[in-house]
Protein backbone atom coordinates (compact mmCIF):
# COMPACT_ATOMS: atom_id res chain seq x y z
CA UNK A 1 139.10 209.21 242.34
CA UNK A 2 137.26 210.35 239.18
CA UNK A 3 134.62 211.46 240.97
CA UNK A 4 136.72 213.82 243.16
CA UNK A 5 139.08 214.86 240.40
CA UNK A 6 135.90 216.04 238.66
CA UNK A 7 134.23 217.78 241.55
CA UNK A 8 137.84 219.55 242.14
CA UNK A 9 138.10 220.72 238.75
CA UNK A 10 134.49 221.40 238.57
CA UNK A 11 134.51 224.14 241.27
CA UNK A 12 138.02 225.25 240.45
CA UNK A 13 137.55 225.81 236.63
CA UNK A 14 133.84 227.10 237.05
CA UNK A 15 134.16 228.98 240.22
CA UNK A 16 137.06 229.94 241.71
CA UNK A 17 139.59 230.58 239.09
CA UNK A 18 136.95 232.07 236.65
CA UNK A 19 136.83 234.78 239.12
CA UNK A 20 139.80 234.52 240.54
CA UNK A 21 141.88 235.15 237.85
CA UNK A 22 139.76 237.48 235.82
CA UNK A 23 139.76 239.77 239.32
CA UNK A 24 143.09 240.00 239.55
CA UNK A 25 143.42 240.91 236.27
CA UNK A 26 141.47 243.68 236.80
CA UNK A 27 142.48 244.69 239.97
CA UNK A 28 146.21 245.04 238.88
CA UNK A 29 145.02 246.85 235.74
CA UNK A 30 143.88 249.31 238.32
CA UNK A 31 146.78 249.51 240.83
CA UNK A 32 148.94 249.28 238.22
CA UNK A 33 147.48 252.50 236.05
CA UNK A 34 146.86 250.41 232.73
CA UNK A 35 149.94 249.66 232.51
CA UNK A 36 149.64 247.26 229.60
CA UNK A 37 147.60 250.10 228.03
CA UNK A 38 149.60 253.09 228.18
CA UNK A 39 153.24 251.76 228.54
CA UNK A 40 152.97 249.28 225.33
CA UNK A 41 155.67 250.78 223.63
CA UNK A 42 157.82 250.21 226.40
CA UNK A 43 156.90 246.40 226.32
CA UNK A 44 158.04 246.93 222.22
CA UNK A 45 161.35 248.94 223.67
CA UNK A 46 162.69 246.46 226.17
CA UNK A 47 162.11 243.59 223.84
CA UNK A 48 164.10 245.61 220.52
CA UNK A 49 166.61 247.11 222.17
CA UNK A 50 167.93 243.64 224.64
CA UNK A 51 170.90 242.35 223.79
CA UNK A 52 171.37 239.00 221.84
CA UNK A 53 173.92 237.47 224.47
CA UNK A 54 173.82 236.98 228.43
CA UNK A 55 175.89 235.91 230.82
CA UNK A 56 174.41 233.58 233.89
CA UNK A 57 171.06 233.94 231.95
CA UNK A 58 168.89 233.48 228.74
CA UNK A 59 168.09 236.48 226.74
CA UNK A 60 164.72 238.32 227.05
CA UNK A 61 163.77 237.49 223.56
CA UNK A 62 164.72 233.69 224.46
CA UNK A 63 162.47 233.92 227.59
CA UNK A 64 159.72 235.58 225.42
CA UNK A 65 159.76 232.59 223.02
CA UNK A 66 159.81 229.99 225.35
CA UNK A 67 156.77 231.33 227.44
CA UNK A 68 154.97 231.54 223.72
CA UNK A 69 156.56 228.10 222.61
CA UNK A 70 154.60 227.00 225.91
CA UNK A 71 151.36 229.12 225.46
CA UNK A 72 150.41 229.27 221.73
CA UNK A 73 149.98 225.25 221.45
CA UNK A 74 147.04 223.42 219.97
CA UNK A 75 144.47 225.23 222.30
CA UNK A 76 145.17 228.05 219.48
CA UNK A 77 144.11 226.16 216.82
CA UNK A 78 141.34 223.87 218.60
CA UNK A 79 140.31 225.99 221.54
CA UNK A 80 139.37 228.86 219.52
CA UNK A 81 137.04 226.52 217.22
CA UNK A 82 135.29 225.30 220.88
CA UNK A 83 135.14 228.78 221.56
CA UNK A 84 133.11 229.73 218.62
CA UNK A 85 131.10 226.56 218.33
CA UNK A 86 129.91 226.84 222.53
CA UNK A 87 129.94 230.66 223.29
CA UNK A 88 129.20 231.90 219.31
CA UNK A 89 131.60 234.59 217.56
CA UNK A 90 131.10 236.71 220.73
CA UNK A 91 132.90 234.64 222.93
CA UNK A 92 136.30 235.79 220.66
CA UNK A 93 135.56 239.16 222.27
CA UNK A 94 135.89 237.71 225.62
CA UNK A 95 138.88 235.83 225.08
CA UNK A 96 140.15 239.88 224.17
CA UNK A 97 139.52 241.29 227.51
CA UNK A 98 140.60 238.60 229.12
CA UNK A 99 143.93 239.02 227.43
CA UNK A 100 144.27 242.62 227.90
CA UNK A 101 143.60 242.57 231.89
CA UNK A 102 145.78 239.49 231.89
CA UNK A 103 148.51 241.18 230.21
CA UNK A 104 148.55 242.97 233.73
CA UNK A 105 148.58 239.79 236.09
CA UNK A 106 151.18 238.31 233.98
CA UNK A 107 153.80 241.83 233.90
CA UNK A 108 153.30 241.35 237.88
CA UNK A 109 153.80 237.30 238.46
CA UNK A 110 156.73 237.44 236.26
CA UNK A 111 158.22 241.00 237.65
CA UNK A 112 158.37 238.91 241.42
CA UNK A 113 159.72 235.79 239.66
CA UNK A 114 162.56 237.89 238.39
CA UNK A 115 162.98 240.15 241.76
CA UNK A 116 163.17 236.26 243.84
CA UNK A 117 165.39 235.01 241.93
CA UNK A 118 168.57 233.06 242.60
CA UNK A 119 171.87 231.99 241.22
CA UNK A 120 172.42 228.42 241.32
CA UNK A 121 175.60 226.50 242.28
CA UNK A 122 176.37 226.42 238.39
CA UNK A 123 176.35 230.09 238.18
CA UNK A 124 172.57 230.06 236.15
CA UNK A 125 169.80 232.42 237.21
CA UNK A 126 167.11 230.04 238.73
CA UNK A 127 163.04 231.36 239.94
CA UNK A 128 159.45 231.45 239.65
CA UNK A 129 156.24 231.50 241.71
CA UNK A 130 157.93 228.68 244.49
CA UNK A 131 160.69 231.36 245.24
CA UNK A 132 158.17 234.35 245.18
CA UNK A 133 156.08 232.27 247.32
CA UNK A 134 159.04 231.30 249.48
CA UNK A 135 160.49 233.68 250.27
CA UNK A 136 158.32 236.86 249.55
CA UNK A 137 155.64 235.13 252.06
CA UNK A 138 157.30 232.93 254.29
CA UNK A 139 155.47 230.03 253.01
CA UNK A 140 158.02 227.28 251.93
CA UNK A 141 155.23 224.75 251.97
CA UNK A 142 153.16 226.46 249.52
CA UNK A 143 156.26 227.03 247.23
CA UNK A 144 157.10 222.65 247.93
CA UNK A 145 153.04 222.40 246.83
CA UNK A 146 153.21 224.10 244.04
CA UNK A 147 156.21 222.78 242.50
CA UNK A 148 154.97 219.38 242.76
CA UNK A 149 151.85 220.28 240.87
CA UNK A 150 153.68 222.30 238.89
CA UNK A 151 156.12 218.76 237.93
CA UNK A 152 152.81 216.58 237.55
CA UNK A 153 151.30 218.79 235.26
CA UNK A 154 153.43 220.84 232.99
CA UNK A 155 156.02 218.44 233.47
CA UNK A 156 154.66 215.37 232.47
CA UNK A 157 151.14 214.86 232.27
CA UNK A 158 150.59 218.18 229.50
CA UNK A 159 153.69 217.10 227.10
CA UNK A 160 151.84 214.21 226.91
CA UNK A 161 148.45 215.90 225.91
CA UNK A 162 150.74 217.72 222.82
CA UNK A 163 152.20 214.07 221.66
CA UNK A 164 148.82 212.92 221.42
CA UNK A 165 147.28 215.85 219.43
CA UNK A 166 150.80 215.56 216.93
CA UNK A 167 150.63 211.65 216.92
CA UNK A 168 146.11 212.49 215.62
CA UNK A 169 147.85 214.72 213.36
CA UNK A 170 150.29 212.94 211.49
CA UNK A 171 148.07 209.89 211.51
CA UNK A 172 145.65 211.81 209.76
CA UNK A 173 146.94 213.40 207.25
CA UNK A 174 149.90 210.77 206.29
CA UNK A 175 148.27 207.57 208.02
CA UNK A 176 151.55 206.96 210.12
CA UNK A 177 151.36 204.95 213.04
CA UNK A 178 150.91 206.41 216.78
CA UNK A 179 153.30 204.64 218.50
CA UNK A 180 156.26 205.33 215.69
CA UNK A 181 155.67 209.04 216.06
CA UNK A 182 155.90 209.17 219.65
CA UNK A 183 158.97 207.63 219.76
CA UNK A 184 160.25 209.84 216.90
CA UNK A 185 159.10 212.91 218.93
CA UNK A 186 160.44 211.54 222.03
CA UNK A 187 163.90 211.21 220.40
CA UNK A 188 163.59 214.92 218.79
CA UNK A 189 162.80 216.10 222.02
CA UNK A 190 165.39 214.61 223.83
CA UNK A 191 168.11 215.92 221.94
CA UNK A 192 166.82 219.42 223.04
CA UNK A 193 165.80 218.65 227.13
CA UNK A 194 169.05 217.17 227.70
CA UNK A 195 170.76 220.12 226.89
CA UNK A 196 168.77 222.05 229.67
CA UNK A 197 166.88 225.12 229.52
CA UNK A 198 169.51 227.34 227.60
CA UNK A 199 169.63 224.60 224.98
CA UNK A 200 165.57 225.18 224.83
CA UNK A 201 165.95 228.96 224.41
CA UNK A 202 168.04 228.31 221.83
CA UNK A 203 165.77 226.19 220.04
CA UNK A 204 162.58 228.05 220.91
CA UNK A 205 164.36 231.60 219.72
CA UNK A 206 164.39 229.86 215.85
CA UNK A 207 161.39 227.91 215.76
CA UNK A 208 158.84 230.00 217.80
CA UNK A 209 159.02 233.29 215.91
CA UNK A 210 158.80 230.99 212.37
CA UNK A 211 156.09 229.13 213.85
CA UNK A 212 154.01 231.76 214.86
CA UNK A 213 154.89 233.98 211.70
CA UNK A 214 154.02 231.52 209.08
CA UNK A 215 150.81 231.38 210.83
CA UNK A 216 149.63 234.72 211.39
CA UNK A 217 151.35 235.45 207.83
CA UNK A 218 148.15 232.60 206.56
CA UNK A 219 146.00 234.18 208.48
CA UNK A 220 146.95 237.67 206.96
CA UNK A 221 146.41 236.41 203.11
CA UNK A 222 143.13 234.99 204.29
CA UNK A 223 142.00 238.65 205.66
CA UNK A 224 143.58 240.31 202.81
CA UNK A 225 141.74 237.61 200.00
CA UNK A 226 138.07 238.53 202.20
CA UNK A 227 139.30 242.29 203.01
CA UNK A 228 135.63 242.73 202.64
CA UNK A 229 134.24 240.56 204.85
CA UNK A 230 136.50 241.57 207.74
CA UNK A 231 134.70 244.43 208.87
CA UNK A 232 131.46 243.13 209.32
CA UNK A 233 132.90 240.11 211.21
CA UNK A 234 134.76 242.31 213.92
CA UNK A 235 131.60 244.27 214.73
CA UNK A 236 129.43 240.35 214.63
CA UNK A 237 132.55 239.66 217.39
CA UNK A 238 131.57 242.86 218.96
CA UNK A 239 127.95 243.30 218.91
CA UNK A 240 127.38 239.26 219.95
CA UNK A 241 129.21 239.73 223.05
CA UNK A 242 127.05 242.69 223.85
CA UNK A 243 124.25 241.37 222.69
CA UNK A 244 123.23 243.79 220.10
CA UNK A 245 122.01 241.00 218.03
CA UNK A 246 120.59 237.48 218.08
CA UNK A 247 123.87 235.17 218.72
CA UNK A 248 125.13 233.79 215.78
CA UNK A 249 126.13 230.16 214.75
CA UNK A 250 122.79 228.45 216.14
CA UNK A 251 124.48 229.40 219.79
CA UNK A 252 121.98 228.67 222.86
CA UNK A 253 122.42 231.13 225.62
CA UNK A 254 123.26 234.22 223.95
CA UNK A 255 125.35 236.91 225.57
CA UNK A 256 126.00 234.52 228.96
CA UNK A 257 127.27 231.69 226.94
CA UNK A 258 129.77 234.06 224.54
CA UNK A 259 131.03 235.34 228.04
CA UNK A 260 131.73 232.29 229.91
CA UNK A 261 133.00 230.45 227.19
CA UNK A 262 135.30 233.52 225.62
CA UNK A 263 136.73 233.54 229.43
CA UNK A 264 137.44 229.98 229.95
CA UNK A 265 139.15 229.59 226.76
CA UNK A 266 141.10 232.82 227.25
CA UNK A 267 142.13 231.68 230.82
CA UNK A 268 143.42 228.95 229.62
CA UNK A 269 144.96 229.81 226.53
CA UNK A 270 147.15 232.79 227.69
CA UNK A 271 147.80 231.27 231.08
CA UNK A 272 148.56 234.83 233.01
CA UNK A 273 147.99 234.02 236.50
CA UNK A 274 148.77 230.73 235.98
CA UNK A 275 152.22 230.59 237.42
CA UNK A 276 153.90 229.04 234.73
CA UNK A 277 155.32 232.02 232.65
CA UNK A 278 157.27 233.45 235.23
CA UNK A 279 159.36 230.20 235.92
CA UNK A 280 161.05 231.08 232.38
CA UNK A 281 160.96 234.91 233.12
CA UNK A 282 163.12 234.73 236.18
CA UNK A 283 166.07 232.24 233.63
CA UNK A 284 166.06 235.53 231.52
CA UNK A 285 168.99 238.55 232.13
CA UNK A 286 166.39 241.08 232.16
CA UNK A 287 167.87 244.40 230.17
CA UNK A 288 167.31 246.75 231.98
CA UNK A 289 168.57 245.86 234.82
CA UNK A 290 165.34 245.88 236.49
CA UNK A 291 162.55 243.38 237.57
CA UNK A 292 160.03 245.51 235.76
CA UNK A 293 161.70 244.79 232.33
CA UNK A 294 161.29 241.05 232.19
CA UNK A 295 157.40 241.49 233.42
CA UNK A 296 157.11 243.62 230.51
CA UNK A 297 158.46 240.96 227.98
CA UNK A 298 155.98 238.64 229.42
CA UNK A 299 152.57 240.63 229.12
CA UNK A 300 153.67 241.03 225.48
CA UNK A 301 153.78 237.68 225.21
CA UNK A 302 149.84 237.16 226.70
CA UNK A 303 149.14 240.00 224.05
CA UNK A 304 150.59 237.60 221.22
CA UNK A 305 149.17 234.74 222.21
CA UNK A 306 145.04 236.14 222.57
CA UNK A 307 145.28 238.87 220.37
CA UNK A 308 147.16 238.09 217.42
CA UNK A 309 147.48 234.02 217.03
CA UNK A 310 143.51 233.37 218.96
CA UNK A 311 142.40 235.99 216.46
CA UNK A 312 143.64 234.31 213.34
CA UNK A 313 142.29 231.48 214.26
CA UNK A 314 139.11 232.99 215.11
CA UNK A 315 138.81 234.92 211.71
CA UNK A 316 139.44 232.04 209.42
CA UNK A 317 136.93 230.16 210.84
CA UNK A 318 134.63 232.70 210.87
CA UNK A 319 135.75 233.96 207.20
CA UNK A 320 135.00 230.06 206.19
CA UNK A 321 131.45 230.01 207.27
CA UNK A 322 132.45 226.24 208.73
CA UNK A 323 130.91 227.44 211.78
CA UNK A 324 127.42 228.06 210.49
CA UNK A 325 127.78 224.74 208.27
CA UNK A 326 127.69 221.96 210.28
CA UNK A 327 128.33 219.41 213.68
CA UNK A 328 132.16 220.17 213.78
CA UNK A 329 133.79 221.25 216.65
CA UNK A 330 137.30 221.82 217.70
CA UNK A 331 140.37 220.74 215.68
CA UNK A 332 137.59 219.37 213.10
CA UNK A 333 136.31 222.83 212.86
CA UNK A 334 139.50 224.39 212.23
CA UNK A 335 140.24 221.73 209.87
CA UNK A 336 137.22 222.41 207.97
CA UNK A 337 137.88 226.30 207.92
CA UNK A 338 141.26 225.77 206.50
CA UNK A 339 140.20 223.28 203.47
CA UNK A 340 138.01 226.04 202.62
CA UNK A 341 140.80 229.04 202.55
CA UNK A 342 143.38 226.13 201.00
CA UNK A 343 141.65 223.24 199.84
CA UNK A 344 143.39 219.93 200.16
CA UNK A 345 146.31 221.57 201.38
CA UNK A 346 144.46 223.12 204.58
CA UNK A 347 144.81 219.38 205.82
CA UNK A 348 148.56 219.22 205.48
CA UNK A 349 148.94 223.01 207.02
CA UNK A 350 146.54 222.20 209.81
CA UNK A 351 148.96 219.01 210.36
CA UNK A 352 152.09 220.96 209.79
CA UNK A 353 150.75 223.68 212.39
CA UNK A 354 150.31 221.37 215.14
CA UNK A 355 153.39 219.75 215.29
CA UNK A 356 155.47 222.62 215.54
CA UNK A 357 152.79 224.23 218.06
CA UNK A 358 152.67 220.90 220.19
CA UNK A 359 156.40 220.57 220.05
CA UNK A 360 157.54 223.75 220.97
CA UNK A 361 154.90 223.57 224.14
CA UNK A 362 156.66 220.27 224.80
CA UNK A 363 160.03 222.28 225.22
CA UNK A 364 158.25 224.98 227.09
CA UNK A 365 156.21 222.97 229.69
CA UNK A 366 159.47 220.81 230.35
CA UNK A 367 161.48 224.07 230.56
CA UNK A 368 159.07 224.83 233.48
CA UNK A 369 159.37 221.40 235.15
CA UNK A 370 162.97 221.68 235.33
CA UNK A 371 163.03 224.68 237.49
CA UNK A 372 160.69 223.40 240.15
CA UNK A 373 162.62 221.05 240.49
CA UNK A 374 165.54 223.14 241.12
CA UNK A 375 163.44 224.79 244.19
CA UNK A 376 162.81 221.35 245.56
CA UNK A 377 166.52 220.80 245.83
CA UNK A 378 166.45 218.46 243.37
CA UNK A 379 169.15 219.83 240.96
CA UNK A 380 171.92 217.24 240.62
CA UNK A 381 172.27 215.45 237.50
CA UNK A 382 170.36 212.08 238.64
CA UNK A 383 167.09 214.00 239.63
CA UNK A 384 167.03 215.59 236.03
CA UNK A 385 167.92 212.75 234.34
CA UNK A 386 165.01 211.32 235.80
CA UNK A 387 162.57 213.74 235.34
CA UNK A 388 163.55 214.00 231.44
CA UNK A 389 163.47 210.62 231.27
CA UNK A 390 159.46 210.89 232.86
CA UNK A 391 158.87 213.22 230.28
CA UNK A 392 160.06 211.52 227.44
CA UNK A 393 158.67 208.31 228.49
CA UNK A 394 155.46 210.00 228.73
CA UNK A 395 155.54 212.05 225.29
CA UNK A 396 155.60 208.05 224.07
CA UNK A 397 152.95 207.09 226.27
CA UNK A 398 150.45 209.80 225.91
CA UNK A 399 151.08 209.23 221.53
CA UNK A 400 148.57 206.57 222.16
CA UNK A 401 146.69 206.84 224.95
CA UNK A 402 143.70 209.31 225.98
CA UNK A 403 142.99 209.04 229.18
CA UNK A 404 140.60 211.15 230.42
CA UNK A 405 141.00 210.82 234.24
CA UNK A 406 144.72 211.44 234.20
CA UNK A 407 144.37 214.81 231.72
CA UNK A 408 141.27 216.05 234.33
CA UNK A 409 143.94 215.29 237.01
CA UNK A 410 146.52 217.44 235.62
CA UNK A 411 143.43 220.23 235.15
CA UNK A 412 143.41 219.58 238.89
CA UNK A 413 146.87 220.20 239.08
CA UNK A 414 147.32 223.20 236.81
CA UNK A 415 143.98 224.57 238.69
CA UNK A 416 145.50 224.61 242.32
CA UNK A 417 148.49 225.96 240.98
CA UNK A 418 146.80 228.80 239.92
CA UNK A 419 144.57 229.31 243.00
CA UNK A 420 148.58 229.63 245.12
CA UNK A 421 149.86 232.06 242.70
CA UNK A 422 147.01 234.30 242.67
CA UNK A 423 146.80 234.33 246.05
CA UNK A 424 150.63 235.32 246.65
CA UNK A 425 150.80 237.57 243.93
CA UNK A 426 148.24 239.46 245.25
CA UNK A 427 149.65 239.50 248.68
CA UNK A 428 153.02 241.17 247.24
CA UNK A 429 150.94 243.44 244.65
CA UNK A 430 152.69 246.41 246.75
CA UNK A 431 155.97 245.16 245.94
CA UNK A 432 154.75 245.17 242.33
CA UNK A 433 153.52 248.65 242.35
CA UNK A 434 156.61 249.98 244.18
CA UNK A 435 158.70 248.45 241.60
CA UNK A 436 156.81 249.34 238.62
CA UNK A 437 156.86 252.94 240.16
CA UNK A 438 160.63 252.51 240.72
CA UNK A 439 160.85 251.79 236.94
CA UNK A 440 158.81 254.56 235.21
CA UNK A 441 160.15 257.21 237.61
CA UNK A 442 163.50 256.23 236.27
CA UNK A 443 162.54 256.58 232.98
CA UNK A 444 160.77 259.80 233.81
CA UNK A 445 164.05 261.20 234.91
CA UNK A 446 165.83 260.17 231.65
CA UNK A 447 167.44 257.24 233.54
CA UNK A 448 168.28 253.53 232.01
CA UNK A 449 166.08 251.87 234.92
CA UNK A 450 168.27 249.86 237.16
CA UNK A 451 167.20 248.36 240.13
CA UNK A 452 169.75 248.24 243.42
CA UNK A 453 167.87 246.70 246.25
CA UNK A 454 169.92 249.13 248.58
CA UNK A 455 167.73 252.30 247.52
CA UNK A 456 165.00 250.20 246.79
CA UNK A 457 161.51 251.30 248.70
CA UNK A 458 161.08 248.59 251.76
CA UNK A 459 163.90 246.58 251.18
CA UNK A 460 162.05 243.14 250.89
CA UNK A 461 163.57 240.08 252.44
CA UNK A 462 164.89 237.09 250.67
CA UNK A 463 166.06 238.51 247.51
CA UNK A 464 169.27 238.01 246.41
CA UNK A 465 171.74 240.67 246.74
CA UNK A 466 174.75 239.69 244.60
CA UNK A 467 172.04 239.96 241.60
CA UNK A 468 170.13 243.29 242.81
CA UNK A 469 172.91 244.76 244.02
CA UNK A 470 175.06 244.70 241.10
CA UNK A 471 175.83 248.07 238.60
CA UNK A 472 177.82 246.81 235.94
CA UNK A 473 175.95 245.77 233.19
CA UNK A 474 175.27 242.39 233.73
CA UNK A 475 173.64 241.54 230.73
CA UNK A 476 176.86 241.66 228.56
CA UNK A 477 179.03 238.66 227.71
């Protein structure tokens, strides 16, 4: 089983989804006209101007959060450091483009999730890549397949990849035992999950934008204390990746190994294409009333995630010199970078860091979990109980265990997820264009966009017209 799990992952993560996923980020920069490029104020607008309350939904803000409370987790802190130390400050420039043509693939995954949505028999807004894939393509197989990866991975396996990384922490830099801060995370956590996904949103709208702002505001007296230095190290970042100099860091492989490594690590660290994004996007009451606003809200978030909170990261460590100084790698590396900046107290921020960014992408992958499940029929109250009780029991579990085969198995997972959703969102990419051109011509006219599947361009099947249909503002309490 090894064996095959490694051979899977092997072609997937080298092969397929390297270009997979970096293609279709290009291609629906294309079709799309830059979208992410020359409508970025409009991502700012729709994000501003939402309102703070919903009705059947979660807020666009909340969604926003969530997606990040999933996305910016301890592949920020360590990733980046891996990064550096394989693919040399170059690779950093990588992880940037990757970003910014992902920014398009993940406006378009989560603009379907929110068109394919549903409301469920409680009256909430339920959707994601399974409906999409569903309905959109007539492939309810593919949607059952995807779901069930989606479960085994986000779901259960990954929360209990983030309990282990808080459980190294806290051991660390307080000596505390494993197993005692599993359980205490487990009990944290359950307080939240039980409450379902508006409970998370609630959570994730307070602690996300304080996690991610205390940060970044680090990161910001760093740059301001080496203002100097800053310069210099963006054009190193730069003129690595193009190889306008020898690579940097004792890095074999020069401009090849910046690029492969900068795009794995940015693949995997802002997730667009992924499929897992959009399951919280299609929860949110997009305002406006239009598909196109919630996709918007989410290709901000890829932007935050690569460009600012990667980039921090990056520019301590780089700012440090830790990279040029030693064997360390990884969390050890950005460990390293932050004693320098803060002395003994980098150890307790480093700590502090990753338990509020492997807690929130507990919240965030279960968030996910729970609306598979939904599209698998399995919404009653025993199914979830069960599955939050999985995911607890495995937050505990994975506190003091690393197992290797069953984290390259949820790779697997996470990996032919990604290879479905690609595939079906670039079989509907002309219901994404029409839409997005539905949007902007809208706007052109000096209209609030609203979308009414009625006068809607092709009239797609399976979408739900009580939701598209409506002209009231549905967005209001």
């Amino acid at each position: 089983m090894e064996f095959i799990v490694d051979g899977l992952n092997g072609i997937l993560w080298n092969y397929v989804l390297i270009y997979g996923l970096l293609g279709a980020g290009i291609f629906f920069t294309i079709r799309l006209g830059a979208l992410q490029f020359l409508h970025f104020g409009e991502m700012l607008r729709v994000i501003t101007s939402a309102p703070r309350t919903d009705r059947r939904g979660i807020t666009p803000f909340q969604a926003l959060t969530v997606s990040l409370a999933s996305r910016v987790g301890t592949g920020n802190l360590a990733g980046v450091a891996v990064a550096l130390s394989l693919g040399g400050p170059g690779a950093i420039f990588w992880m940037w483009m990757v970003a910014l043509v992902g920014m398009a693939t993940a406006y378009s995954e989560s603009t379907l999730a929110q068109l394919y949505k549903i409301t469920t028999k409680s009256g909430d807004f339920r959707g994601g890549p399974a409906f999409y894939i569903s309905k959109g393509l007539n492939a309810p197989w593919a949607g059952v397949l995807f779901s069930i990866c989606l479960i085994l991975s986000f779901g259960l396996i990954f929360v209990a990849v983030q309990s282990n990384s808080i459980a190294e922490a806290l051991s660390g830099a307080f000596g505390l035992e494993k197993l005692w801060v599993g359980a205490g995370v487990a009990v944290i956590a359950a307080i939240v999950i039980f409450g379902g996904i508006k409970a998370i949103a609630r959570v994730a709208e307070i602690v996300v934008p304080f996690m991610a702002g205390g940060y970044l505001l680090i990161a910001v007296v760093v740059m301001v204390l080496n203002f100097s230095e800053v310069p210099g190290l963006l054009w190193l970042i730069v003129s690595s990746a193009l190889g306008l100099q020898e690579a940097a860091g004792g890095v074999a492989g020069g401009v090849m190994a910046a690029m492969l490594n900068g795009i794995k690590r940015g693949l995997f660290s802002n997730e667009a294409g992924m499929g897992s994004a959009p399951n919280i996007a299609a929860v949110a009451t997009p305002s406006p009333h239009h598909p196109s606003s919630q996709g918007m809200v989410q290709a901000f978030g890829c932007f935050v995630d690569t460009i600012l909170v990667c980039t921090a990261t990056a520019l301590m460590i780089l700012l440090s010199g830790a990279l040029a100084g030693g064997e360390a790698t990884g969390m050890q590396l950005t460990q390293n970078a932050l004693d320098v900046h803060l002395g003994p107290t980098g150890t307790y921020f480093i700590a502090v860091a990753i338990i509020f960014f492997a807690f929130t992408s507990i919240l965030g992958n279960y968030s996910y979990a729970e609306n598979a499940m939904v599209f698998l029929g399995l919404e009653g109250r025993v199914a979830m109980t069960i599955l939050r009780s999985g995911c607890l029991a495995m937050v505990v579990w994975g506190s003091v265990q690393t197992v290797a085969t069953v984290f390259n198995f949820a790779d697997a997972a996470m990996g032919l997820m990604a290879v479905i959703n690609i595939t079906a969102i670039l079989l509907l990419s002309g219901t994404v264009y029409r839409l997005t051109k539905d949007y902007f011509d809208q706007r052109k006219s000096g209209k609030e966009p609203t979308f009414i599947l009625e006068n809607f361009d092709g009239k797609p099947k399976g979408i739900s017209k009580n939701i598209w249909n409506e002209t009231d503002d549905v967005s209001a309490t």
